[in-house]
Protein backbone atom coordinates (compact mmCIF):
# COMPACT_ATOMS: atom_id res chain seq x y z
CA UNK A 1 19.91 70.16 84.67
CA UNK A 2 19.14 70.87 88.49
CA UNK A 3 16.65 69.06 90.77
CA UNK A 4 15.79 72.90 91.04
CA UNK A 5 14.88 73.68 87.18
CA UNK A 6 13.36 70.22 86.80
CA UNK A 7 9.94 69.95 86.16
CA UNK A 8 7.91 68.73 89.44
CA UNK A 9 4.74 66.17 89.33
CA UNK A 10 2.79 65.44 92.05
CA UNK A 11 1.91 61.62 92.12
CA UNK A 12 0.60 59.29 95.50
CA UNK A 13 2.88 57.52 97.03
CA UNK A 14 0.87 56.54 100.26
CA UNK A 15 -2.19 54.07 100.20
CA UNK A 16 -5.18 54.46 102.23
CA UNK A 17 -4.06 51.56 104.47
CA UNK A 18 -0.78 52.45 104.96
CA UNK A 19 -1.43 56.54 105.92
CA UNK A 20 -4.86 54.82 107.97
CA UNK A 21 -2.43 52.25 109.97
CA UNK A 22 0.49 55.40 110.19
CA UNK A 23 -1.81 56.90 112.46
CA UNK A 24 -3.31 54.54 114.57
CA UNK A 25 0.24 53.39 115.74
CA UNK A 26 1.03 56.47 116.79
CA UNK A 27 -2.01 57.12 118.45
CA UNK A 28 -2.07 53.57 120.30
CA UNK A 29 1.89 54.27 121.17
CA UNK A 30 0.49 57.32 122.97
CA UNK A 31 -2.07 55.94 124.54
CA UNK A 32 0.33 52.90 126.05
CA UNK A 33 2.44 55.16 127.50
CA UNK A 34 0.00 57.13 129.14
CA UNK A 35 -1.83 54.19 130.68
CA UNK A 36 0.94 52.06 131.26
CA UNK A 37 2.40 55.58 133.29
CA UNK A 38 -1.12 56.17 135.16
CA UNK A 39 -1.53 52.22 135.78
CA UNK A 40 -4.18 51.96 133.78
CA UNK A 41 -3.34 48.61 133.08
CA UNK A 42 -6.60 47.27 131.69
CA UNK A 43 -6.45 49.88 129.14
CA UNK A 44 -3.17 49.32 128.55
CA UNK A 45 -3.30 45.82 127.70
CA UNK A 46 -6.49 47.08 124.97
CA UNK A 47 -4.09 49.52 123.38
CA UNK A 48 -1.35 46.51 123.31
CA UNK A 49 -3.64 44.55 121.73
CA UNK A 50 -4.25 47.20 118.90
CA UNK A 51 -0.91 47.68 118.45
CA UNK A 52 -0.12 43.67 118.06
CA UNK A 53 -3.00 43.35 115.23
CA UNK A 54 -1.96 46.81 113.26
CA UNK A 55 1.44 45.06 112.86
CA UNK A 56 0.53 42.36 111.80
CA UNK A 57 -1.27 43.92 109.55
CA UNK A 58 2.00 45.77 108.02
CA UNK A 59 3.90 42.69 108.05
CA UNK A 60 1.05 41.15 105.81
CA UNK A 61 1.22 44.57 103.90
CA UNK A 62 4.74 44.69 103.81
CA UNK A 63 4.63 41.66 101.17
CA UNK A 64 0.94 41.99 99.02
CA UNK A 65 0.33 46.23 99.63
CA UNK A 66 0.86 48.69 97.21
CA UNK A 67 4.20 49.27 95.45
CA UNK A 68 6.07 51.92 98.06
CA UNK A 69 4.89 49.54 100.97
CA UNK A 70 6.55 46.64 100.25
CA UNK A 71 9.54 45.50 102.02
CA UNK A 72 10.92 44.50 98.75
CA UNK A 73 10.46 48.00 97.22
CA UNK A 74 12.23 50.24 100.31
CA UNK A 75 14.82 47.86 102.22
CA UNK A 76 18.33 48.85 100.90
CA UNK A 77 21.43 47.78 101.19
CA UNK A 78 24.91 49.25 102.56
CA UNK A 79 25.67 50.56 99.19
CA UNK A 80 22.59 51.98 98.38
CA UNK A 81 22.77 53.52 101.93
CA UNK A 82 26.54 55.42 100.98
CA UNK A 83 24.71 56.30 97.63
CA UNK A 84 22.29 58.49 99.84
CA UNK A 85 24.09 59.78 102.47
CA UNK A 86 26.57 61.30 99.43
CA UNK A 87 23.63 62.69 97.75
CA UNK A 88 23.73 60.57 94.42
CA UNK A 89 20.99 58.31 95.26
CA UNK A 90 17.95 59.76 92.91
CA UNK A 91 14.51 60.87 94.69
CA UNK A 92 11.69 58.32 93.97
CA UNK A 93 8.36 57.80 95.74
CA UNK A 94 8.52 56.13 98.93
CA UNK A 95 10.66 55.88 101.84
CA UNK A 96 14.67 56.43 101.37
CA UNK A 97 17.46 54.44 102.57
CA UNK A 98 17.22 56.16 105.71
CA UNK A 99 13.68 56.51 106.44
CA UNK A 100 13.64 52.27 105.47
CA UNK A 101 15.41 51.79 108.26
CA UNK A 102 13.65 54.00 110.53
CA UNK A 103 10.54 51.98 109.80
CA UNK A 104 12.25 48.55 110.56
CA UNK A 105 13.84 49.78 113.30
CA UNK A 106 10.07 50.96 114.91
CA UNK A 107 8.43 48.46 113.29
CA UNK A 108 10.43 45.98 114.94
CA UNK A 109 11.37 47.45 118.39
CA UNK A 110 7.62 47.81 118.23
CA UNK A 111 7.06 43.98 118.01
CA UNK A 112 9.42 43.22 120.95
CA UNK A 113 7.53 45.47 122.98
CA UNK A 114 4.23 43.77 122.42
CA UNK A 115 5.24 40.22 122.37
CA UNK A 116 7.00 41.02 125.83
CA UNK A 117 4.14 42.41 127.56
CA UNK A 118 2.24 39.09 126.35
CA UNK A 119 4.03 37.11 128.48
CA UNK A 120 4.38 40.02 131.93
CA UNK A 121 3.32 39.29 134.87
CA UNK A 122 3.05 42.25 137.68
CA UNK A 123 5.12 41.82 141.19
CA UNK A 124 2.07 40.78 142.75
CA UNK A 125 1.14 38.56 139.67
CA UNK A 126 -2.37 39.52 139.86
CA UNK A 127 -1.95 41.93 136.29
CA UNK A 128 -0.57 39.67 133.36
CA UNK A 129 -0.04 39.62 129.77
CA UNK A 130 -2.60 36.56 128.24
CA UNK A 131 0.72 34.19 127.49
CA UNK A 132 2.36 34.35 131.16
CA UNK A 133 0.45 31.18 131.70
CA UNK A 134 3.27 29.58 129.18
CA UNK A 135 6.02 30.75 131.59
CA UNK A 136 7.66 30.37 135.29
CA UNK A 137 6.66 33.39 137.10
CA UNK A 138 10.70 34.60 137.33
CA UNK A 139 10.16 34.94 133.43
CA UNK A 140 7.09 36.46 133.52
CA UNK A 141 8.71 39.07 135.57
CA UNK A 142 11.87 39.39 133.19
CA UNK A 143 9.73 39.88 130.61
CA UNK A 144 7.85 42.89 132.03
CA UNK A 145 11.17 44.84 133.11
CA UNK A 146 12.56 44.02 129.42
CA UNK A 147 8.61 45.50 128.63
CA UNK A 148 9.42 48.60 130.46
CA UNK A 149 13.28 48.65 129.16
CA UNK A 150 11.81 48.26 125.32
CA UNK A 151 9.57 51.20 125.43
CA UNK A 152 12.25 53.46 126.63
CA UNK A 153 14.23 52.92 123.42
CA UNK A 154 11.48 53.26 121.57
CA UNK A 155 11.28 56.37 122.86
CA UNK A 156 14.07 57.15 121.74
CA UNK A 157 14.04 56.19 118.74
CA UNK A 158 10.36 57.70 118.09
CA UNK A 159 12.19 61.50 119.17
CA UNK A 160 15.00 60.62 116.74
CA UNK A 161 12.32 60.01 113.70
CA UNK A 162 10.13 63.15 115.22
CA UNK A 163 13.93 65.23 114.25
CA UNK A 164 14.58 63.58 111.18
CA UNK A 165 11.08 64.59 109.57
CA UNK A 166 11.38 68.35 110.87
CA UNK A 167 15.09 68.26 109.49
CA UNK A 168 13.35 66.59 106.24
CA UNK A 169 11.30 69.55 106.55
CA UNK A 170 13.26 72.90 107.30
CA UNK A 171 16.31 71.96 105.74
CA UNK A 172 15.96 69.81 103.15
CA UNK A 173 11.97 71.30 102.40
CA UNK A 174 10.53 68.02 101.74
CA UNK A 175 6.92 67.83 103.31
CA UNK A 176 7.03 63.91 104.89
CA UNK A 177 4.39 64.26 106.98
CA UNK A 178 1.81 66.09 104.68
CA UNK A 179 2.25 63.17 102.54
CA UNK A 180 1.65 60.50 105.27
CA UNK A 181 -1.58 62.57 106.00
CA UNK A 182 -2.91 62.96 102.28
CA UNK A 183 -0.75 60.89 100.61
CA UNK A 184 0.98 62.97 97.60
CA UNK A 185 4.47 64.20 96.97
CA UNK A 186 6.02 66.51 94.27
CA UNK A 187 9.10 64.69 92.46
CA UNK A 188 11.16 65.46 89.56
CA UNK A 189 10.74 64.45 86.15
CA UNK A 190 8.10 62.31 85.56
CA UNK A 191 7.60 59.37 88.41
CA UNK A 192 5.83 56.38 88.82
CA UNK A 193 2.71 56.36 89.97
CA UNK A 194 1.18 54.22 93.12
CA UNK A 195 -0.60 51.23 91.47
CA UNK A 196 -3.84 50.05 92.55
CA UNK A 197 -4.12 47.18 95.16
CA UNK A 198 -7.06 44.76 95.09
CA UNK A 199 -9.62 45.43 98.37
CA UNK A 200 -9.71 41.57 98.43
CA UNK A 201 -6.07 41.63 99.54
CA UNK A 202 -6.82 44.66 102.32
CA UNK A 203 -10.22 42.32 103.68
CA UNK A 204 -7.94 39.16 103.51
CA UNK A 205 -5.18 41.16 106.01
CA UNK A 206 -7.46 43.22 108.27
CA UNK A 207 -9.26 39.32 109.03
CA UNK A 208 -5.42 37.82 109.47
CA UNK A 209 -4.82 40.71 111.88
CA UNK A 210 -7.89 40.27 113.59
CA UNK A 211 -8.26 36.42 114.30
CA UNK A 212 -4.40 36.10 114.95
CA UNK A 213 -5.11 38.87 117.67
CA UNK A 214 -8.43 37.08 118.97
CA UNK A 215 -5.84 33.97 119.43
CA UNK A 216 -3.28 35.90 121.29
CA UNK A 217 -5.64 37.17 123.72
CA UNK A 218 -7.22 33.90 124.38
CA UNK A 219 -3.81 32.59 124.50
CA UNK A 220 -4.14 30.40 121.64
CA UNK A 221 -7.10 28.42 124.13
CA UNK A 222 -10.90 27.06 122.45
């Protein structure tokens, strides 16, 4: 039997916290570039700083969040990988082989970025990040043209995943980002469901964000 005469359910595959934090990276991506382009620097440090706590957020959430987004649930290996591209991998809720590696890829470039501009310091070394104190001013200044060298691949490489979901979509008619906004997709057959993830968890990681972003910026000084 087809994928076409199966039977469809609709089932959530996207927590709260993971659509919620979806969104607020992109936003805060977008609003880094556009203050780091119009020197708004003070700004641009705040966004920095969002972006910093929301992944350590996912990191935490990567290991105790729901089902589809742990690490352990989506990261796949070469063979896996081959399985997809040759279309025998089977559709379950979540990301694919491809779309796993998409979100390390961000996820991590993402990291660089941030933990680079910690440690920046401006020509003039009047603007810099709250860790440049830790390093010679010649690194300081490495670090902020690697800063500006980062975010161009992650430009990149946020145009490349911007393609992939509209190919998703046109060609392959899978909705990926309706489901990131209300967190549902139609599968085949009968699917497991997203389980339920205690709030105590969420509290615990939105704190561990928090306070590990409170020690960054006061460069890990009482």
């Amino acid at each position: 039997m087809t994928e076409e005469t199966t039977s469809r359910t609709r089932v959530r595959v996207w927590d709260v916290p993971t659509r919620l934090l979806h969104w607020l990276l992109v936003v805060s991506f977008a609003v880094s570039w556009w203050t780091g382009e119009t020197g708004r620097l003070e700004w641009h440090r705040w966004s920095g700083y969002l972006v910093l706590g929301l992944i350590v957020f996912r990191v935490y959430w990567g290991f105790v969040g729901s089902s589809t987004a742990r690490f352990a649930e989506f990261l796949r290996g070469p063979r896996t990988i081959a399985s997809y591209l040759r279309g025998t991998w089977p559709p379950v809720p979540g990301h694919n082989p491809l779309g796993a590696l998409s979100v390390i890829g961000l996820l991590g470039l993402s990291g660089v970025q941030v933990a680079l501009g910690l440690f920046a310091v401006d020509v003039d070394g009047i603007e810099s990040g709250p860790l440049s104190m830790y390093v010679s001013f010649e690194t300081g200044r490495a670090a902020a043209e690697w800063h500006e060298a980062v975010f161009n691949v992650l430009l990149w490489l946020v145009g490349l995943h911007i393609i992939a979901i509209a190919w998703y979509r046109w060609v392959r008619g899978e909705r990926l980002l309706g489901a990131m906004v209300h967190g549902n997709r139609d599968f085949p057959g009968d699917p497991p469901s997203l389980g339920a993830v205690s709030v105590v968890r969420l509290v615990f990681g939105v704190l561990l964000a928090a306070a590990f972003t409170w020690l960054v910026i006061r460069a890990f000084q009482f």
